[in-house]
PDB file of N, CA and C in Angstrom:
ATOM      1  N   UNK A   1      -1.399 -38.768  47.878  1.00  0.00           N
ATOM      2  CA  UNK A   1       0.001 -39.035  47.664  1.00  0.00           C
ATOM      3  C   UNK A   1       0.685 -37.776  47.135  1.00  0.00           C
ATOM      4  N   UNK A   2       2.018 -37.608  47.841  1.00  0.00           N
ATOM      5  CA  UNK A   2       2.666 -36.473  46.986  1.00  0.00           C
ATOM      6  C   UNK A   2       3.438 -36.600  46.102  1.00  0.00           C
ATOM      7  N   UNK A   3       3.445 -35.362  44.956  1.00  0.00           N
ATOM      8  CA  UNK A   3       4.809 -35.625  43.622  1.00  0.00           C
ATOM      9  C   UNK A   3       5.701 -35.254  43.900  1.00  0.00           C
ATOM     10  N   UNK A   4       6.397 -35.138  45.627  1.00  0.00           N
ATOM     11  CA  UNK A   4       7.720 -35.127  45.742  1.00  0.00           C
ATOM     12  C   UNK A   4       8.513 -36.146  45.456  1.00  0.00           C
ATOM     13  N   UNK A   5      10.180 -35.708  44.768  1.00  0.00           N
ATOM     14  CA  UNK A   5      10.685 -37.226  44.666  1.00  0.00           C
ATOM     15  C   UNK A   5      10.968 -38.053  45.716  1.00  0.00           C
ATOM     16  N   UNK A   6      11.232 -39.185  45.776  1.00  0.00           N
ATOM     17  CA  UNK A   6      11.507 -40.206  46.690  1.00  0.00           C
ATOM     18  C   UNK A   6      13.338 -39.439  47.456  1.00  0.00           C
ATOM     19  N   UNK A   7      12.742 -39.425  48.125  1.00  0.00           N
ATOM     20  CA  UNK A   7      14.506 -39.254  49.705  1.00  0.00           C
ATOM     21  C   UNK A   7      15.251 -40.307  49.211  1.00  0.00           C
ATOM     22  N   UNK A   8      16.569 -40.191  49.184  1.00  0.00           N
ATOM     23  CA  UNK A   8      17.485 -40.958  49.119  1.00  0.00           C
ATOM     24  C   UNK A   8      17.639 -41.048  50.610  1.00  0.00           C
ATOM     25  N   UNK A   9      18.263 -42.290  51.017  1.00  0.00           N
ATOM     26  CA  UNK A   9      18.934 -42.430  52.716  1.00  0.00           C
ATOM     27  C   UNK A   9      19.931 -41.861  52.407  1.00  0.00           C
ATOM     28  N   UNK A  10      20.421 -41.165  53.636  1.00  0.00           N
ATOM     29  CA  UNK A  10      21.231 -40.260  53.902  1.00  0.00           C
ATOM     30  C   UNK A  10      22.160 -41.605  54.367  1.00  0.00           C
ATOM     31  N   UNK A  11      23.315 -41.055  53.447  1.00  0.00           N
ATOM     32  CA  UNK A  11      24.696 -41.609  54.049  1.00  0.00           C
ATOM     33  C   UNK A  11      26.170 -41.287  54.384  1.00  0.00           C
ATOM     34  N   UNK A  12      26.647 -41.840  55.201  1.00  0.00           N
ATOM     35  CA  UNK A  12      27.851 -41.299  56.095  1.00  0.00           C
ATOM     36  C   UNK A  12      28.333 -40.072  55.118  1.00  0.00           C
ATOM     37  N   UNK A  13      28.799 -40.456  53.824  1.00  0.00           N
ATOM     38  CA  UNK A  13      29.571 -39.381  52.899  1.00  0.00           C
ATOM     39  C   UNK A  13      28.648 -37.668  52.821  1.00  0.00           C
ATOM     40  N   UNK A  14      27.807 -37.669  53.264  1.00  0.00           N
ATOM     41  CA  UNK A  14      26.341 -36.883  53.431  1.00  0.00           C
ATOM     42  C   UNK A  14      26.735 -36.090  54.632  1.00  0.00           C
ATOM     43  N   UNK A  15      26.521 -36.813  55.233  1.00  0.00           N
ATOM     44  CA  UNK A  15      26.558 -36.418  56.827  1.00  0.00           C
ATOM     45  C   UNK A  15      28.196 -35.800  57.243  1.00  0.00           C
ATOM     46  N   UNK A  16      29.213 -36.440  56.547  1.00  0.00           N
ATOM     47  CA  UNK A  16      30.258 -35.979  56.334  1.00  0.00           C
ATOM     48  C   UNK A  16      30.704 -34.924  56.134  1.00  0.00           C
ATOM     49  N   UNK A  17      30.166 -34.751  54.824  1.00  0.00           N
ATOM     50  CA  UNK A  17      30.365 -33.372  54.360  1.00  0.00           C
ATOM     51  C   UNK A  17      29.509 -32.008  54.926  1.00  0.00           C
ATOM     52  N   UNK A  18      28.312 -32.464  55.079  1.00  0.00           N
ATOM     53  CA  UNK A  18      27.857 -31.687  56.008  1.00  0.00           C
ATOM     54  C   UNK A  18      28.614 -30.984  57.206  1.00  0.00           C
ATOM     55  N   UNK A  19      28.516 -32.056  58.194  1.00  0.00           N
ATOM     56  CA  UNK A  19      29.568 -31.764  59.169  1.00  0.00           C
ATOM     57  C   UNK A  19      30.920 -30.577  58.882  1.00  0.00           C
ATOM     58  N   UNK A  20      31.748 -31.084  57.958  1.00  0.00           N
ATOM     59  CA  UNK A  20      32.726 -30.243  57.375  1.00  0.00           C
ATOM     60  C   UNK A  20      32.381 -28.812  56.829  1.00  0.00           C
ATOM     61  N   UNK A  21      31.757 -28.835  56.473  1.00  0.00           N
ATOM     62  CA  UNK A  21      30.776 -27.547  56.061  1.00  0.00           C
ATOM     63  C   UNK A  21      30.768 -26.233  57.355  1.00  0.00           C
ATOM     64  N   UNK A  22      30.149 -27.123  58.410  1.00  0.00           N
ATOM     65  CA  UNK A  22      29.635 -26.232  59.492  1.00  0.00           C
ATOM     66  C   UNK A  22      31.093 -26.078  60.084  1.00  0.00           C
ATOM     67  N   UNK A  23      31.800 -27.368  60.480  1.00  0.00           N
ATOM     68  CA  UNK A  23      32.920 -26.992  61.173  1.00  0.00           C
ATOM     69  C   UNK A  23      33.980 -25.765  60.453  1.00  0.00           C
ATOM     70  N   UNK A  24      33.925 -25.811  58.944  1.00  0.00           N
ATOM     71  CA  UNK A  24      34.714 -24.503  58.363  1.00  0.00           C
ATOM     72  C   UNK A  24      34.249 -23.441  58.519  1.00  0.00           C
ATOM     73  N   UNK A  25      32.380 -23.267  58.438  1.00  0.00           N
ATOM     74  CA  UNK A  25      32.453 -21.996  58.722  1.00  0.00           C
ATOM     75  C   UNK A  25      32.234 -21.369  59.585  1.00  0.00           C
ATOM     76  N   UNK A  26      32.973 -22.261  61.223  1.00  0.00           N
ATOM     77  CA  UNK A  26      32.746 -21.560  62.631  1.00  0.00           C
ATOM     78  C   UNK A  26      34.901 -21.870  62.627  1.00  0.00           C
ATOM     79  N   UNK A  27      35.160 -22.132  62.030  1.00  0.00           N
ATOM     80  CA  UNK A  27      36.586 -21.786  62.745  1.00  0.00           C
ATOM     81  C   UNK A  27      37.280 -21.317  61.496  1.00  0.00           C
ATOM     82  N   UNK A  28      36.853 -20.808  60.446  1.00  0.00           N
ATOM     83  CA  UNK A  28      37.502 -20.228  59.480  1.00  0.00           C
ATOM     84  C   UNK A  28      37.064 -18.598  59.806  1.00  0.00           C
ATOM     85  N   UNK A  29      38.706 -18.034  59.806  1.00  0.00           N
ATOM     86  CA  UNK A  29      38.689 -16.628  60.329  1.00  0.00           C
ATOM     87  C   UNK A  29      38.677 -15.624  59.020  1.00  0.00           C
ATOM     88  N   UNK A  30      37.772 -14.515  59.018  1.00  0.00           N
ATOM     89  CA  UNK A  30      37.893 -13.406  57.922  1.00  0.00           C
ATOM     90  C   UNK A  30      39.152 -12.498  57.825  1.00  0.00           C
ATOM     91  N   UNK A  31      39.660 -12.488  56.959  1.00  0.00           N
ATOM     92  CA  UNK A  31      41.011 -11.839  56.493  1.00  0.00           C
ATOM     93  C   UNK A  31      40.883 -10.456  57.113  1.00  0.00           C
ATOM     94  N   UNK A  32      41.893 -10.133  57.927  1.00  0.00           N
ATOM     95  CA  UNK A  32      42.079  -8.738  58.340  1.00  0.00           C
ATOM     96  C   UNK A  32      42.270  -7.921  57.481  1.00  0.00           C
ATOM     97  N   UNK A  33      41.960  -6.674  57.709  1.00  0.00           N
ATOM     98  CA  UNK A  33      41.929  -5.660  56.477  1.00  0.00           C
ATOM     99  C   UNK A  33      43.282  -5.208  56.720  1.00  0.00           C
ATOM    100  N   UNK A  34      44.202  -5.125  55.331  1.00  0.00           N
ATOM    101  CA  UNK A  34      44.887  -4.166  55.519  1.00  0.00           C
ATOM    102  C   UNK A  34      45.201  -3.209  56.322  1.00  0.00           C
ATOM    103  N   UNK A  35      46.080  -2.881  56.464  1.00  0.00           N
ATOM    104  CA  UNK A  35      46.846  -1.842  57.936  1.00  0.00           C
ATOM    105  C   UNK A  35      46.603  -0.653  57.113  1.00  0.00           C
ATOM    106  N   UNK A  36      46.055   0.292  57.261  1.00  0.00           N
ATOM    107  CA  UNK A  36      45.911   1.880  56.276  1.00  0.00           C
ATOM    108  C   UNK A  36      47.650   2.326  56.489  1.00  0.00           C
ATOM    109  N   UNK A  37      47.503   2.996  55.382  1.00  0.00           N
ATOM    110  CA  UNK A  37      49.192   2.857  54.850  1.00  0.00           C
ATOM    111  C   UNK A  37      49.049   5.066  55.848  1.00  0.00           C
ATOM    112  N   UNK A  38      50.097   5.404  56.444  1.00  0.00           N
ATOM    113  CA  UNK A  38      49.679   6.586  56.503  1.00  0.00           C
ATOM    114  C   UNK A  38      50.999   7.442  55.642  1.00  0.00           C
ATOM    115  N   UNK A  39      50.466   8.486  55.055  1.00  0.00           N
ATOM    116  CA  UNK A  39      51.132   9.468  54.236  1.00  0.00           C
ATOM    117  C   UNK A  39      52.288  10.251  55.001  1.00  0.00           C
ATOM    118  N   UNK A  40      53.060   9.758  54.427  1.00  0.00           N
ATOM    119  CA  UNK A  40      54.556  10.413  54.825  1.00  0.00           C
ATOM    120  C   UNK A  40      54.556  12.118  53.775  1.00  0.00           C
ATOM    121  N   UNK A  41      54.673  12.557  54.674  1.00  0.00           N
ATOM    122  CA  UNK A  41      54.749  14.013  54.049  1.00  0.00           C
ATOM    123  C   UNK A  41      55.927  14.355  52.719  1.00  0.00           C
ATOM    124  N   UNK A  42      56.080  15.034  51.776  1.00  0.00           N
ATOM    125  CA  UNK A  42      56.783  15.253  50.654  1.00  0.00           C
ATOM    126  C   UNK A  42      57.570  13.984  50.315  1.00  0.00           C
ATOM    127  N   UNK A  43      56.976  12.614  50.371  1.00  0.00           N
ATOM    128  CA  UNK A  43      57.074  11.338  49.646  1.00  0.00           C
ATOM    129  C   UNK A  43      56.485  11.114  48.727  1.00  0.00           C
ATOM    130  N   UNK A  44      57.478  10.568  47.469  1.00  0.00           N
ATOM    131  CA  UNK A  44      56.411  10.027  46.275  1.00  0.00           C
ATOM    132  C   UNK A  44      56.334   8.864  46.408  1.00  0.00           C
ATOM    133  N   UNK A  45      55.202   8.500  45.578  1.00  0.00           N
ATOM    134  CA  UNK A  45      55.388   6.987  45.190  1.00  0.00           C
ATOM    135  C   UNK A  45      55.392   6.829  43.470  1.00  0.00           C
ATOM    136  N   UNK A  46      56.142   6.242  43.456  1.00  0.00           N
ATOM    137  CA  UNK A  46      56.349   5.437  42.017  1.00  0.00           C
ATOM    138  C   UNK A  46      55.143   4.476  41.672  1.00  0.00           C
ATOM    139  N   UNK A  47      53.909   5.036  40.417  1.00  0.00           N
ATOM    140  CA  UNK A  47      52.948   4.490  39.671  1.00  0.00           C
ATOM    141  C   UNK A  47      52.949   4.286  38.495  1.00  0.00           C
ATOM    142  N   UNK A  48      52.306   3.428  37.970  1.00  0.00           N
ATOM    143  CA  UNK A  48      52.248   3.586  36.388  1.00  0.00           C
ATOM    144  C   UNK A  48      50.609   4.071  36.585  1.00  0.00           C
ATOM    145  N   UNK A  49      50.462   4.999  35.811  1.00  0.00           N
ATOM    146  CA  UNK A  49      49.078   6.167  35.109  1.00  0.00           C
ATOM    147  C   UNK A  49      49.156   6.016  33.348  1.00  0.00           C
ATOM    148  N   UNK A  50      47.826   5.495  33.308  1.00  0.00           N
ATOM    149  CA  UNK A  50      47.119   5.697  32.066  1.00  0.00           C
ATOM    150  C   UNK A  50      46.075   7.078  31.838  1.00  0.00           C
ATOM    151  N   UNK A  51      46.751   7.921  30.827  1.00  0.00           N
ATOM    152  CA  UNK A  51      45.996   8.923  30.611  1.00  0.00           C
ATOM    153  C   UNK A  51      46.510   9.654  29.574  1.00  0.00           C
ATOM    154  N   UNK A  52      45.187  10.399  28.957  1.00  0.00           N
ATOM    155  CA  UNK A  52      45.000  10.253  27.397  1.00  0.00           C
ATOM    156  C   UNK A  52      46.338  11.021  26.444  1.00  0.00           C
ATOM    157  N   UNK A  53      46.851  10.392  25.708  1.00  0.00           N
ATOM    158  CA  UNK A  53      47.685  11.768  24.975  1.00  0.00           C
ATOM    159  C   UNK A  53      47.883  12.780  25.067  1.00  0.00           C
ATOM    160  N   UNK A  54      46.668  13.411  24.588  1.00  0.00           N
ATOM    161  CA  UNK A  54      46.542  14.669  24.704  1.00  0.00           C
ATOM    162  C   UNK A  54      46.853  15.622  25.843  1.00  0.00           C
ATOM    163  N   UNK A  55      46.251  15.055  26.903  1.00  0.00           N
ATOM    164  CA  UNK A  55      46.755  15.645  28.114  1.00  0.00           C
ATOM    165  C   UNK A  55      48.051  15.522  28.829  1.00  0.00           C
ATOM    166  N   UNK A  56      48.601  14.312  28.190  1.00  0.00           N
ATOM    167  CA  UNK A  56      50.061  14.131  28.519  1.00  0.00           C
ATOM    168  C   UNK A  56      50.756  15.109  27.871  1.00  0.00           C
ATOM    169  N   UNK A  57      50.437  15.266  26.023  1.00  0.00           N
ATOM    170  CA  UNK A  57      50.800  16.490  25.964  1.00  0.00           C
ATOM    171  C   UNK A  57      51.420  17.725  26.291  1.00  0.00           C
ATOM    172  N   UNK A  58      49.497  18.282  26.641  1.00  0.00           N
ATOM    173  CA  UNK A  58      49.793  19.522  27.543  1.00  0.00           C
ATOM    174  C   UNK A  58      50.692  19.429  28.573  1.00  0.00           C
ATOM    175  N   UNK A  59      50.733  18.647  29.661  1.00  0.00           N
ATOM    176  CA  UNK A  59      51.758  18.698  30.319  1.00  0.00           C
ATOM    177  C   UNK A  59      52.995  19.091  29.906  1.00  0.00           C
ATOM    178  N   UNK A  60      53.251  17.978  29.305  1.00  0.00           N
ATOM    179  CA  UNK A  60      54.681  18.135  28.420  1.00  0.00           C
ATOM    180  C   UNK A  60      55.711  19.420  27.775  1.00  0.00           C
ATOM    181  N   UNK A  61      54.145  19.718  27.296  1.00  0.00           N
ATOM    182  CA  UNK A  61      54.484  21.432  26.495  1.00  0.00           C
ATOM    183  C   UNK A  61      55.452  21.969  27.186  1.00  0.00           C
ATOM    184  N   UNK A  62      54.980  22.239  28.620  1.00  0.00           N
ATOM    185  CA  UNK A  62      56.058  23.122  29.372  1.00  0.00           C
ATOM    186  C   UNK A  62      57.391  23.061  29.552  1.00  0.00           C
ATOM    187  N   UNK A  63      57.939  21.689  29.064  1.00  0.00           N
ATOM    188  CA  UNK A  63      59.040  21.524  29.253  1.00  0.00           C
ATOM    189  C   UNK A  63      59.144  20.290  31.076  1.00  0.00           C
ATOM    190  N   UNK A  64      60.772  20.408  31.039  1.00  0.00           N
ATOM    191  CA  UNK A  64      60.922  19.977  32.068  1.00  0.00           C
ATOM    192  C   UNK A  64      59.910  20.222  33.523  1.00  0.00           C
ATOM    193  N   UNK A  65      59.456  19.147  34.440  1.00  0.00           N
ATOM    194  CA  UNK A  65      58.471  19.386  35.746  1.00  0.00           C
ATOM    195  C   UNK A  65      56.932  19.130  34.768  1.00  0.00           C
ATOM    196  N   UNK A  66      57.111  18.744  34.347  1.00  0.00           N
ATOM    197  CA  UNK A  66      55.922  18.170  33.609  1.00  0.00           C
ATOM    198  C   UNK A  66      55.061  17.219  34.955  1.00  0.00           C
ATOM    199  N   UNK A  67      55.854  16.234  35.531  1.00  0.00           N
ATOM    200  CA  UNK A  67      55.348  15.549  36.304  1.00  0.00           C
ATOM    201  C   UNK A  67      54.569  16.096  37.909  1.00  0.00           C
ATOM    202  N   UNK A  68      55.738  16.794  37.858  1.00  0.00           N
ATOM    203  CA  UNK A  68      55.130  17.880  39.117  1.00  0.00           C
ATOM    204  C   UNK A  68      54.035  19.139  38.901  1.00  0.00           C
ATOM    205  N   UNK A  69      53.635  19.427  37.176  1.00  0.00           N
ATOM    206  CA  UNK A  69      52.230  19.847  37.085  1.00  0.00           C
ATOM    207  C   UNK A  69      51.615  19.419  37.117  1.00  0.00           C
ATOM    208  N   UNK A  70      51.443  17.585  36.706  1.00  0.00           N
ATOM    209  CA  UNK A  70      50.852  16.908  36.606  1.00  0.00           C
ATOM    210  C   UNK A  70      50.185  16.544  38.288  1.00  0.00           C
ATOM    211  N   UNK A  71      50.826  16.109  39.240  1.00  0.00           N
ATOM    212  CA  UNK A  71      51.102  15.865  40.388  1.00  0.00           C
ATOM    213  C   UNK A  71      50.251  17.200  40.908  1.00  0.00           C
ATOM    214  N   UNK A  72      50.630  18.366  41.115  1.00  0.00           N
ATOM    215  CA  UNK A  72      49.911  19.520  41.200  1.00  0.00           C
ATOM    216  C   UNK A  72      48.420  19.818  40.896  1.00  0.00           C
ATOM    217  N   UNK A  73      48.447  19.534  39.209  1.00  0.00           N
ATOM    218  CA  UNK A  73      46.748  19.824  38.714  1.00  0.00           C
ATOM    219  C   UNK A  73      46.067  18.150  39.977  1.00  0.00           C
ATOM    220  N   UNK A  74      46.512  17.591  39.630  1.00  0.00           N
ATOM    221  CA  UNK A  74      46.008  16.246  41.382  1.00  0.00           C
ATOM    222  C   UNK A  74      45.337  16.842  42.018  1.00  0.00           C
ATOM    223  N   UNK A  75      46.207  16.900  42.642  1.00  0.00           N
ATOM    224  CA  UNK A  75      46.207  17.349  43.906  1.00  0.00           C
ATOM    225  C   UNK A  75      45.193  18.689  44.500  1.00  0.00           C
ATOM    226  N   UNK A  76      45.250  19.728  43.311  1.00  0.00           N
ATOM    227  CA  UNK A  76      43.523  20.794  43.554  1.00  0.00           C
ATOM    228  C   UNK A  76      42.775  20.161  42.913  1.00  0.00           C
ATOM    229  N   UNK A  77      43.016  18.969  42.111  1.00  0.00           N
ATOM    230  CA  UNK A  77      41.513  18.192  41.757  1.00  0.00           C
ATOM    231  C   UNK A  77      40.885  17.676  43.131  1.00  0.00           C
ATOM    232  N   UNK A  78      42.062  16.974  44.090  1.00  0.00           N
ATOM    233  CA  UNK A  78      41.717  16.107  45.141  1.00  0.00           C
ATOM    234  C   UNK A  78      41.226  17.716  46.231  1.00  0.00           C
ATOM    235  N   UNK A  79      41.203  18.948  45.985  1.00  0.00           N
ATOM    236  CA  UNK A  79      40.779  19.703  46.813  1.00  0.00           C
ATOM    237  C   UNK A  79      42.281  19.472  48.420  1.00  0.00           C
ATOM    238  N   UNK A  80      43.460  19.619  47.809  1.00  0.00           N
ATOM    239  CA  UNK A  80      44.438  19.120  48.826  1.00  0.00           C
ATOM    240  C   UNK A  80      45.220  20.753  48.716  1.00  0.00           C
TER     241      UNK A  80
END
């Protein structure tokens, strides 16, 4: 004899859901990816950036175009 437990009979609500199961995951479609956005040449975009004091700082020091050193040191980080 085995120590499996005893089968319940399978009933309609069983078989039901089952069913539903398979039918969602043959006609449920995967989300298209995003459209890649392409870069418009000398366009900004408006972000909010977290970054540390200090280096906001330095920026700062220089006076006015702070953002556009900022934007700059980027940009030879990104090797652009």
């Amino acid at each position: 004899m085995s120590n499996d437990p005893p089968r319940r009979p399978r009933t309609l609500n069983d078989a039901r859901t089952e069913a539903e199961a398979v039918f969602k995951k043959v006609t449920t479609k995967a989300p298209e990816p995003a459209p890649k956005r392409v870069a418009v040449p000398n366009v900004r975009e408006q972000v909010t950036l977290r970054i540390d004091q200090d280096v906001l700082e330095y920026f700062q020091e220089g006076g006015p175009g702070w953002q556009d050193r900022i934007n700059d040191a980027l940009r030879k980080a990104a090797g652009k």
